[in-house]
PDB file of N, CA and C in Angstrom:
ATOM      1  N   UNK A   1     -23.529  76.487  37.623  1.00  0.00           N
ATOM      2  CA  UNK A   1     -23.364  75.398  38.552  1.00  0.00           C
ATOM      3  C   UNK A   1     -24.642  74.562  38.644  1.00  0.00           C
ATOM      4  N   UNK A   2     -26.302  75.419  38.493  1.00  0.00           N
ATOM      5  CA  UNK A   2     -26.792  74.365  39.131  1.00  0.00           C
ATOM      6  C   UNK A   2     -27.123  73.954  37.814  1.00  0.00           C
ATOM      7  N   UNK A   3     -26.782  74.144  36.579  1.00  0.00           N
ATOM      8  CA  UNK A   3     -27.110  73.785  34.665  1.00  0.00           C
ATOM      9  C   UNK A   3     -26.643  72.342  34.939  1.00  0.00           C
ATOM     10  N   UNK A   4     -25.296  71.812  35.552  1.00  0.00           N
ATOM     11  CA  UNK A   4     -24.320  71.094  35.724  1.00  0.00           C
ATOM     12  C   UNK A   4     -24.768  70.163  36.296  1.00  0.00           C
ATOM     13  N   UNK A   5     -25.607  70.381  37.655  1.00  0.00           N
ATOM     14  CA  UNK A   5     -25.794  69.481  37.806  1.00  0.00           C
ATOM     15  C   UNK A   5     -27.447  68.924  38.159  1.00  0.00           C
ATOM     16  N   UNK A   6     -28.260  69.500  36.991  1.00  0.00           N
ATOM     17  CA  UNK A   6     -29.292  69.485  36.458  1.00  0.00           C
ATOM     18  C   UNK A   6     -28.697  67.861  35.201  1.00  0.00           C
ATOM     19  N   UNK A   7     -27.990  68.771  34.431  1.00  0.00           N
ATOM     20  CA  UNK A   7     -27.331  66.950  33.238  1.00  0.00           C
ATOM     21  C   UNK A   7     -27.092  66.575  33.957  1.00  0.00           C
ATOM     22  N   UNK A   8     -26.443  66.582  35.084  1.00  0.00           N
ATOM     23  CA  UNK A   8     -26.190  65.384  35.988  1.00  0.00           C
ATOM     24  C   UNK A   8     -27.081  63.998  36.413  1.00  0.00           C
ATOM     25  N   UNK A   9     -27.978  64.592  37.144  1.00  0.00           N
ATOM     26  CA  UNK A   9     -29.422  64.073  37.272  1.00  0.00           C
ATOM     27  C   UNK A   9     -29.808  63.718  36.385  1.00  0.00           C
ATOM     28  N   UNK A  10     -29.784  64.758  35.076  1.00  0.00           N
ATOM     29  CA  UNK A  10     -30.633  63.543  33.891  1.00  0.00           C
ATOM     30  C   UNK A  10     -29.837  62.286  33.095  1.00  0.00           C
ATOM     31  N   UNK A  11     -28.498  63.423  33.461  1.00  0.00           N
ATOM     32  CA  UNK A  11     -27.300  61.558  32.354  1.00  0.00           C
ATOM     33  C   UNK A  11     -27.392  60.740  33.855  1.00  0.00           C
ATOM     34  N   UNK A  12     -27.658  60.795  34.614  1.00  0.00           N
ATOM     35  CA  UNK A  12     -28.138  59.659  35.557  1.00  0.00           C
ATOM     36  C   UNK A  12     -29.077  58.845  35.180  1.00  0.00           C
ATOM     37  N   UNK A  13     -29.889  59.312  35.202  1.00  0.00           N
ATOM     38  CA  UNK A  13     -31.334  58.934  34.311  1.00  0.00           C
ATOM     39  C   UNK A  13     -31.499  58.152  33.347  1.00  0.00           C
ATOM     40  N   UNK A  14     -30.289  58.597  32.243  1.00  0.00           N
ATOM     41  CA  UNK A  14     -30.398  58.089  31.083  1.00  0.00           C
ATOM     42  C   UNK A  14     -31.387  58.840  30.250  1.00  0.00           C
ATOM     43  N   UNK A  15     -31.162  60.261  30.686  1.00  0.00           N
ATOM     44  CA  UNK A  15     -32.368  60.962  29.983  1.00  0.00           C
ATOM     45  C   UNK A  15     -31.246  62.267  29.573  1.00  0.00           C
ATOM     46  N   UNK A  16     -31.498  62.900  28.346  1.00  0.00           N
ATOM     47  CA  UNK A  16     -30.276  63.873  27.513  1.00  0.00           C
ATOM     48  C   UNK A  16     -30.849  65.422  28.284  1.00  0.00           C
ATOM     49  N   UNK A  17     -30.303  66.418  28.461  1.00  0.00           N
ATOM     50  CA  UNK A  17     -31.079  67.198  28.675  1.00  0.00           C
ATOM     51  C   UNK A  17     -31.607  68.038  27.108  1.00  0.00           C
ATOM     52  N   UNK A  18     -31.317  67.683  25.890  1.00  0.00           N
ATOM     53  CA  UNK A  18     -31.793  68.183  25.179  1.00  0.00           C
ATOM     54  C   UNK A  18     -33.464  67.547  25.003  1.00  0.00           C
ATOM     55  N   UNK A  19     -33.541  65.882  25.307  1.00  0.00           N
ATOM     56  CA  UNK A  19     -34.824  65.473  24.712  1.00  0.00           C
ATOM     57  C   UNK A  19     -35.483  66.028  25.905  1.00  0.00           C
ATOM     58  N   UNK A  20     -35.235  66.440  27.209  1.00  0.00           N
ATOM     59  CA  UNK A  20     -36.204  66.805  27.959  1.00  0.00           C
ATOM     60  C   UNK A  20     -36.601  68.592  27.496  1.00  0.00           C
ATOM     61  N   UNK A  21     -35.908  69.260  27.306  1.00  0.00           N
ATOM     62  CA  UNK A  21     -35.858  70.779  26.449  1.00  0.00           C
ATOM     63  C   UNK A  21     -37.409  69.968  25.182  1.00  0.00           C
ATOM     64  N   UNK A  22     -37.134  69.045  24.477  1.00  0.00           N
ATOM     65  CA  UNK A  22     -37.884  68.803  23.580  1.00  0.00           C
ATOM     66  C   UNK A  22     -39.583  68.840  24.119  1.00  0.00           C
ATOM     67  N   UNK A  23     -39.652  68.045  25.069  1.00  0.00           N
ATOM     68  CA  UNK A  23     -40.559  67.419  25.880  1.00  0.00           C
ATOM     69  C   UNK A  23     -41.412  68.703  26.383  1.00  0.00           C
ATOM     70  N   UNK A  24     -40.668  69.149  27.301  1.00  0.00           N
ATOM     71  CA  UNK A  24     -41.374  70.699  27.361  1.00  0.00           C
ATOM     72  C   UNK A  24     -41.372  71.680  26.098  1.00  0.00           C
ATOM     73  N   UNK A  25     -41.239  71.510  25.626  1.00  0.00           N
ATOM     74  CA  UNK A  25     -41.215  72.661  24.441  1.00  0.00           C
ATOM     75  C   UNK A  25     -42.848  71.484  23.776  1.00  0.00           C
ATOM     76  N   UNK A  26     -43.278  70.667  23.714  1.00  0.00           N
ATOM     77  CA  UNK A  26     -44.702  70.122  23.823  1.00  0.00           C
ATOM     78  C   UNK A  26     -45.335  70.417  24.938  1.00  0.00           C
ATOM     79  N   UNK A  27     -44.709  70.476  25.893  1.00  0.00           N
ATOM     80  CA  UNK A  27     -45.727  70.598  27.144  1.00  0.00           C
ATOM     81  C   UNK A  27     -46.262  72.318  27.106  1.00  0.00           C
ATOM     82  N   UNK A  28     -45.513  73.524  26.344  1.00  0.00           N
ATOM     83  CA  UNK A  28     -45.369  74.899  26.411  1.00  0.00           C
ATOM     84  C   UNK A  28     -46.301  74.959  25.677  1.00  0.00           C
ATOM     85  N   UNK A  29     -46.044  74.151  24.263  1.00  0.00           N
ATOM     86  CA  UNK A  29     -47.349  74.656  23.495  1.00  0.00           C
ATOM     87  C   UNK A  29     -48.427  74.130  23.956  1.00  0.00           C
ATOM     88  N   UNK A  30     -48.704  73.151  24.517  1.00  0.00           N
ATOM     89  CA  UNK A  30     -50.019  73.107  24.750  1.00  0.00           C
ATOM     90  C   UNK A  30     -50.705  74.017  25.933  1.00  0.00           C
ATOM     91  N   UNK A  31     -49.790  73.985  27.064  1.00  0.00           N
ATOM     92  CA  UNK A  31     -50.025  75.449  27.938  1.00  0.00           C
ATOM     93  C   UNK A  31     -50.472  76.880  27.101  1.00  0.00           C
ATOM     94  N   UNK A  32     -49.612  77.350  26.315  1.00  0.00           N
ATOM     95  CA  UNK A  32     -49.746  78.498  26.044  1.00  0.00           C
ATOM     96  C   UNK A  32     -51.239  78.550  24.495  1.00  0.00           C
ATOM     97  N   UNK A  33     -51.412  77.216  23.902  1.00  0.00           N
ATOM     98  CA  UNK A  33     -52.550  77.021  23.242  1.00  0.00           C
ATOM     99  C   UNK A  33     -53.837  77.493  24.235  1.00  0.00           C
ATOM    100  N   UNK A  34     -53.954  76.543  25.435  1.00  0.00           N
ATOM    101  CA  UNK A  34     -55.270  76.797  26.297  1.00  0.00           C
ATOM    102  C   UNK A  34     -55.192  78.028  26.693  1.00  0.00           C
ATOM    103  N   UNK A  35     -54.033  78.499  27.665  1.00  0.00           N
ATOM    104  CA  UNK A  35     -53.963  80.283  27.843  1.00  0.00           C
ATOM    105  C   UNK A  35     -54.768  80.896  26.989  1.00  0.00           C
ATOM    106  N   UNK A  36     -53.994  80.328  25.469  1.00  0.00           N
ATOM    107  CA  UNK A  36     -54.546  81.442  24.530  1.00  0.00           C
ATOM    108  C   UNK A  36     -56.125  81.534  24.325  1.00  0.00           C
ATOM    109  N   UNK A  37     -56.439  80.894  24.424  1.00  0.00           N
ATOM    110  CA  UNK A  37     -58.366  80.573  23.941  1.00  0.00           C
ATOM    111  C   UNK A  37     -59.088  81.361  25.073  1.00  0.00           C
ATOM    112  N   UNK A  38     -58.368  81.838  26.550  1.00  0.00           N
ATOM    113  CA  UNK A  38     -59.022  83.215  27.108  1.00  0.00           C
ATOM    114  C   UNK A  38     -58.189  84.175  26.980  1.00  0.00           C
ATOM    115  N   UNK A  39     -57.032  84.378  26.901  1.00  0.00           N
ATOM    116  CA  UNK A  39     -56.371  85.483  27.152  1.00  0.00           C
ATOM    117  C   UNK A  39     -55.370  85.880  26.073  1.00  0.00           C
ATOM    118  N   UNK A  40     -54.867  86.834  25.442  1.00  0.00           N
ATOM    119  CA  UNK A  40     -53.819  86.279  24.401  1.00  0.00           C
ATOM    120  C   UNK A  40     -53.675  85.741  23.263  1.00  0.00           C
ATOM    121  N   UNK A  41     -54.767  85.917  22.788  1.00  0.00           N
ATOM    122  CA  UNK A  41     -54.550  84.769  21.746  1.00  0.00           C
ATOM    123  C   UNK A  41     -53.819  85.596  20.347  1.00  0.00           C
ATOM    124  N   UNK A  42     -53.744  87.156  20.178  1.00  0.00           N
ATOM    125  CA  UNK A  42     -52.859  87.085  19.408  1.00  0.00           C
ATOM    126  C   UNK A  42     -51.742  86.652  19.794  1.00  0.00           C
ATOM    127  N   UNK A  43     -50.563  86.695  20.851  1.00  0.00           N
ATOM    128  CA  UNK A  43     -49.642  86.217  21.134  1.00  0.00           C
ATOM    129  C   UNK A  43     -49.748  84.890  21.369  1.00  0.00           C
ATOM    130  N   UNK A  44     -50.465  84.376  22.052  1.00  0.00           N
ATOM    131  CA  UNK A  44     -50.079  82.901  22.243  1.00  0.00           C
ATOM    132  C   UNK A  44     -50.348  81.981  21.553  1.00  0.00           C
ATOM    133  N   UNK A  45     -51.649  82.260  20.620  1.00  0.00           N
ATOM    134  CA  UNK A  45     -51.577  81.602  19.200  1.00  0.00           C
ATOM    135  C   UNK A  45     -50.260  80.761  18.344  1.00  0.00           C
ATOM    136  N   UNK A  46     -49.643  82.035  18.082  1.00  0.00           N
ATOM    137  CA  UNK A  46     -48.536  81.829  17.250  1.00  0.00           C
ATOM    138  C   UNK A  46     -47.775  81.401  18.007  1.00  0.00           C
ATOM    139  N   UNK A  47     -47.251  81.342  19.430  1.00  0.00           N
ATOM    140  CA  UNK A  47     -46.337  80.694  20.050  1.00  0.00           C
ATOM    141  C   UNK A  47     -46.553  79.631  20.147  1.00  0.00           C
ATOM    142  N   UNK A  48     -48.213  79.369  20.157  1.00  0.00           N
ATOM    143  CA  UNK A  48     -48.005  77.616  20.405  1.00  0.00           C
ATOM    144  C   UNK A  48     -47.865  76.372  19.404  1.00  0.00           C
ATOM    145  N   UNK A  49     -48.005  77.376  17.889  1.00  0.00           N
ATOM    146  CA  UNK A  49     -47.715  76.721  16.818  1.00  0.00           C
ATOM    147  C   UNK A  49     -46.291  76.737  16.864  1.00  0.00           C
ATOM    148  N   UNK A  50     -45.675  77.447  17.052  1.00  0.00           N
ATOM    149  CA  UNK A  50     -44.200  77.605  17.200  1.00  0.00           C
ATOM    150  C   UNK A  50     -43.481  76.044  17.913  1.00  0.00           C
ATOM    151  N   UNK A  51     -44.348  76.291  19.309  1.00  0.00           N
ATOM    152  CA  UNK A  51     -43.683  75.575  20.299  1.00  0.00           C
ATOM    153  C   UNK A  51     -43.959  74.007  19.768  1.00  0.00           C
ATOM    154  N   UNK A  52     -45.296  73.573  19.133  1.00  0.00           N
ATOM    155  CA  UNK A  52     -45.631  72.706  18.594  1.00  0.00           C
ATOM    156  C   UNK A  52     -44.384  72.156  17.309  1.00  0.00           C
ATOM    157  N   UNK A  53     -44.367  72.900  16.841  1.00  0.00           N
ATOM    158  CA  UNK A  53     -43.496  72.774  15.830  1.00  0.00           C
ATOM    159  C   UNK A  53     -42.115  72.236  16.193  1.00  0.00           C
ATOM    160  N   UNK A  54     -41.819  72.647  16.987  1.00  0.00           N
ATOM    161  CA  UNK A  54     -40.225  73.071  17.390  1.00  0.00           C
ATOM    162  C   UNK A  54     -39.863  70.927  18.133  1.00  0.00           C
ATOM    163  N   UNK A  55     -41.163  71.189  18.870  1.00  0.00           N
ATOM    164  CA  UNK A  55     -41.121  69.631  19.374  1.00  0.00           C
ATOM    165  C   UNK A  55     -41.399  68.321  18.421  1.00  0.00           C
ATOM    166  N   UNK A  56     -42.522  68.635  17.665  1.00  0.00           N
ATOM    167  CA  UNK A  56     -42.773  68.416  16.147  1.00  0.00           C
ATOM    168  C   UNK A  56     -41.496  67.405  15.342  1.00  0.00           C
ATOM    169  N   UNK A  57     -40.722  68.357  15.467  1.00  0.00           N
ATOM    170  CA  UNK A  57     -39.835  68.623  14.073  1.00  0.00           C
ATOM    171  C   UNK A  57     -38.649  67.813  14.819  1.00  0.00           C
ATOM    172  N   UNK A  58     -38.069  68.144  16.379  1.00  0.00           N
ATOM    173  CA  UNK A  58     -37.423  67.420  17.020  1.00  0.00           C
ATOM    174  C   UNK A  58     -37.551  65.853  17.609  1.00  0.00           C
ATOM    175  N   UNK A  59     -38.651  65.402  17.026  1.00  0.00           N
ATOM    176  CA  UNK A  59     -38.974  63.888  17.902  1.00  0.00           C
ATOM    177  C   UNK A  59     -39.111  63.981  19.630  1.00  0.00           C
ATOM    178  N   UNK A  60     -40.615  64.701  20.118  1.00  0.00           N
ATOM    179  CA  UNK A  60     -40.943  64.543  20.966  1.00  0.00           C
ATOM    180  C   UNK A  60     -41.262  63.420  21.704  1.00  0.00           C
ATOM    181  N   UNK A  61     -41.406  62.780  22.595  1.00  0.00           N
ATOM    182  CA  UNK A  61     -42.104  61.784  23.343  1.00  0.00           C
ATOM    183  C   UNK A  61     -43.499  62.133  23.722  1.00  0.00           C
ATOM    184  N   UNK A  62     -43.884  63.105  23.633  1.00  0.00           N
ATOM    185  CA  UNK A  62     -44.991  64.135  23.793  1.00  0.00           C
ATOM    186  C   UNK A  62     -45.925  64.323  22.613  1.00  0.00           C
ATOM    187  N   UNK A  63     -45.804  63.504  21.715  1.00  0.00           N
ATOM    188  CA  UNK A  63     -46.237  64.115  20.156  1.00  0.00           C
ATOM    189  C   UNK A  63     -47.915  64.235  20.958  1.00  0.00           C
ATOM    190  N   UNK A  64     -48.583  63.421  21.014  1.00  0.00           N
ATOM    191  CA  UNK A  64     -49.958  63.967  21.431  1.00  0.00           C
ATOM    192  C   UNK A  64     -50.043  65.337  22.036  1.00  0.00           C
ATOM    193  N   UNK A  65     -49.355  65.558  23.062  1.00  0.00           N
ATOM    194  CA  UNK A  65     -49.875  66.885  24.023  1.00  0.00           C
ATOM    195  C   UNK A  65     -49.057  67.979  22.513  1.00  0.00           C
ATOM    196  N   UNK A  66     -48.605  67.710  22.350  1.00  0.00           N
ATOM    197  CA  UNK A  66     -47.438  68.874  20.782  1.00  0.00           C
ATOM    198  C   UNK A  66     -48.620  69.093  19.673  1.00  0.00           C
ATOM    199  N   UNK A  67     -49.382  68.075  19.071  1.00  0.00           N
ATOM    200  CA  UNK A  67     -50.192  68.490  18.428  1.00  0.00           C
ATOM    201  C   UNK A  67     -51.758  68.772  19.170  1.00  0.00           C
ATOM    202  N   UNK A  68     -51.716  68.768  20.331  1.00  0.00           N
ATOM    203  CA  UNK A  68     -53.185  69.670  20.743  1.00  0.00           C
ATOM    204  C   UNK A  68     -52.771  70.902  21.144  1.00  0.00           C
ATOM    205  N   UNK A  69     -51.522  70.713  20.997  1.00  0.00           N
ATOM    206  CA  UNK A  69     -50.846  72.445  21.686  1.00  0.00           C
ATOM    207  C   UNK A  69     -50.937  73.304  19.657  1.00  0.00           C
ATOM    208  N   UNK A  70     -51.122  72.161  19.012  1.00  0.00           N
ATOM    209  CA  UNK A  70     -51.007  73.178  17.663  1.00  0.00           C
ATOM    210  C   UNK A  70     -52.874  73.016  17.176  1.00  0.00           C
ATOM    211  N   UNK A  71     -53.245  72.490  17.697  1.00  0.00           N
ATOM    212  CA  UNK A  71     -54.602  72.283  17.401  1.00  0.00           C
ATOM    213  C   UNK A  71     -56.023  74.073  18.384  1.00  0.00           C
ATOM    214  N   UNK A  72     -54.704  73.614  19.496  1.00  0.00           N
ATOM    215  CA  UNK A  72     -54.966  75.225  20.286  1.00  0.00           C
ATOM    216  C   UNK A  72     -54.770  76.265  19.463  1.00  0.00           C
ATOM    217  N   UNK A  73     -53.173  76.329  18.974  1.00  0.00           N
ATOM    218  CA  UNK A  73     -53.139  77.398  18.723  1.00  0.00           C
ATOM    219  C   UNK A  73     -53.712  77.840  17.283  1.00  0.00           C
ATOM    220  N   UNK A  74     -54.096  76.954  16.363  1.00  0.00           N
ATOM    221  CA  UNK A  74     -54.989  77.431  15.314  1.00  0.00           C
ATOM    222  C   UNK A  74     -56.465  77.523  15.957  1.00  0.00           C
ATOM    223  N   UNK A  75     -57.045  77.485  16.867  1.00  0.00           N
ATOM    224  CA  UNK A  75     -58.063  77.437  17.667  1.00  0.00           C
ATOM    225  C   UNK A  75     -58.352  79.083  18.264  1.00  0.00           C
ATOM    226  N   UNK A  76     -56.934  79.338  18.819  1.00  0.00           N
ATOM    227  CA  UNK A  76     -56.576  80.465  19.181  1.00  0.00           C
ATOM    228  C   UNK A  76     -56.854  81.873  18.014  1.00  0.00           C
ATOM    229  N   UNK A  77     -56.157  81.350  16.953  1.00  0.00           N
ATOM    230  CA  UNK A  77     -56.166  82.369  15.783  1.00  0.00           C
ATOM    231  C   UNK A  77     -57.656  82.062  15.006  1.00  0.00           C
ATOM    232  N   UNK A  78     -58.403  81.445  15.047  1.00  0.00           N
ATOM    233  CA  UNK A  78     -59.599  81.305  14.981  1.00  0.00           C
ATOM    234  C   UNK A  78     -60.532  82.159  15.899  1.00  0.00           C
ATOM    235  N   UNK A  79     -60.220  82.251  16.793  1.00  0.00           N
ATOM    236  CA  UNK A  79     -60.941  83.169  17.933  1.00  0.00           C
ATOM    237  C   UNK A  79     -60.384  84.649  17.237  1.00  0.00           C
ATOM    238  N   UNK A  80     -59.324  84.654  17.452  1.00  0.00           N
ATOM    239  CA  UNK A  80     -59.060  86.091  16.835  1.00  0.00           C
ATOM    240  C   UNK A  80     -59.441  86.637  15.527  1.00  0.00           C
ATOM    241  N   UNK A  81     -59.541  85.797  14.592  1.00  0.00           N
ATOM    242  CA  UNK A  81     -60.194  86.013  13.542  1.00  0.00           C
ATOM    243  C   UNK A  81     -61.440  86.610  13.208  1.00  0.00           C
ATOM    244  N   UNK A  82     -62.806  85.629  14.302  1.00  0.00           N
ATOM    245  CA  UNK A  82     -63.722  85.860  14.751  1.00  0.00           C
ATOM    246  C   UNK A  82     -63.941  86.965  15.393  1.00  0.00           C
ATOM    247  N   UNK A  83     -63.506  87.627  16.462  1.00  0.00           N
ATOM    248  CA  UNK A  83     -63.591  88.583  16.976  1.00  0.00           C
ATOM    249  C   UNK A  83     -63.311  89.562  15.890  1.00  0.00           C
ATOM    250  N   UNK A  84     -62.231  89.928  15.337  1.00  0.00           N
ATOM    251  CA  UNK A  84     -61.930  90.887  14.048  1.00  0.00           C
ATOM    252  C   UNK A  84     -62.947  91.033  13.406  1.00  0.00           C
ATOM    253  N   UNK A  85     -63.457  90.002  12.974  1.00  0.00           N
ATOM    254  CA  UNK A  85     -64.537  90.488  12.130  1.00  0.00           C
ATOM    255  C   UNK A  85     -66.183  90.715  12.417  1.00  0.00           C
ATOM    256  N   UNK A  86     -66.320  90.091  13.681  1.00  0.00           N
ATOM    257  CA  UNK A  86     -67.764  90.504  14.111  1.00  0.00           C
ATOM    258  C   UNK A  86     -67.631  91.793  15.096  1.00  0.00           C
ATOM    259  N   UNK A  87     -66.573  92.048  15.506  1.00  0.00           N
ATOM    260  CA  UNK A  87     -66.212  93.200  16.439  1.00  0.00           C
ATOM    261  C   UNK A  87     -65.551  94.449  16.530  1.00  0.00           C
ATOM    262  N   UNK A  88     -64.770  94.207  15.163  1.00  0.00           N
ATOM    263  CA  UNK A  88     -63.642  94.940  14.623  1.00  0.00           C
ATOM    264  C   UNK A  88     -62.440  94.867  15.695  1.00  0.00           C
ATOM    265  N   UNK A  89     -62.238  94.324  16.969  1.00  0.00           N
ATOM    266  CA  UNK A  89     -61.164  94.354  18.134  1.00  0.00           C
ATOM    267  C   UNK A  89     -60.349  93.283  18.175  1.00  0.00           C
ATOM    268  N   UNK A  90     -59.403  93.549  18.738  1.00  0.00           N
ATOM    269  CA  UNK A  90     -58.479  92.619  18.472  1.00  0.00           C
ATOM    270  C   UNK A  90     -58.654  91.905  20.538  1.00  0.00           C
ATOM    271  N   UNK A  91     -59.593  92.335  21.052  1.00  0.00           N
ATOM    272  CA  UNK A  91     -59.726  92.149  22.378  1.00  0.00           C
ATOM    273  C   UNK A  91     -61.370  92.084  22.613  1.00  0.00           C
ATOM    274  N   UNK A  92     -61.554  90.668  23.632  1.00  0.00           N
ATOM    275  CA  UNK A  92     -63.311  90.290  23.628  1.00  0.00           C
ATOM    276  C   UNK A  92     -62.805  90.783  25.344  1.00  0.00           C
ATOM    277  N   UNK A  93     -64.339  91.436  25.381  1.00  0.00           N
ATOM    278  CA  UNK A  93     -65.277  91.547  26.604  1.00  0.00           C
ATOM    279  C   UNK A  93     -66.119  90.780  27.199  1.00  0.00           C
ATOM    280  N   UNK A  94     -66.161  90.084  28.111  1.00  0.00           N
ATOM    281  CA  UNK A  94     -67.550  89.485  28.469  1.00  0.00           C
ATOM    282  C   UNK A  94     -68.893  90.289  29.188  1.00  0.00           C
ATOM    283  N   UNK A  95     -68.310  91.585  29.226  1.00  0.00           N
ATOM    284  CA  UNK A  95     -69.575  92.750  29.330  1.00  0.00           C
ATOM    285  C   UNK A  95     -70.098  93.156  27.982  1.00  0.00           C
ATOM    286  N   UNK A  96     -69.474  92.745  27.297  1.00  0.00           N
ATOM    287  CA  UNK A  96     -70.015  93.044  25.495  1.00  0.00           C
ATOM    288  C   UNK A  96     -69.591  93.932  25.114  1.00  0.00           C
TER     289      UNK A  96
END
């Protein structure tokens, strides 16, 4: 019921509810890019290339915030990389 009248509101709008699904799915990756660079970053790495992608590939209105959300998440897997190899962990400390 309330899915219903969620399209409602947006075919009011003149807005689809798929391009708004699109829109956030840019707005996710770039959330879950910054997350990732303290917390997560094996997981949220790859999700935010994902999420980047997904908006990417669909014609976002968002393309800027979509590609800093993929600019994060190779940012992300860069950190993890780093850590792997100067630390051997797949997890940083700021007590060292």
């Amino acid at each position: 019921m309330a899915l219903f009248a969620v399209r409602e509101r947006l075919a009011a709008r003149g807005e689809s509810a798929g391009r708004r699904t699109v829109d956030d799915a840019a707005v996710a990756a770039f959330v879950a890019g910054l997350t990732g660079l303290l917390v997560g970053n094996l997981l949220l790495g790859p999700l935010a290339l994902a999420f980047s992608a997904v908006a990417l590939l669909r014609g976002t209105r968002r393309r800027g915030r979509a590609l800093l959300g993929a600019a994060l998440g190779v940012a992300d897997l860069a950190v993890l990389a780093a850590l792997v190899s100067l630390n051997g962990t797949l997890f940083w400390s700021a007590a060292g």
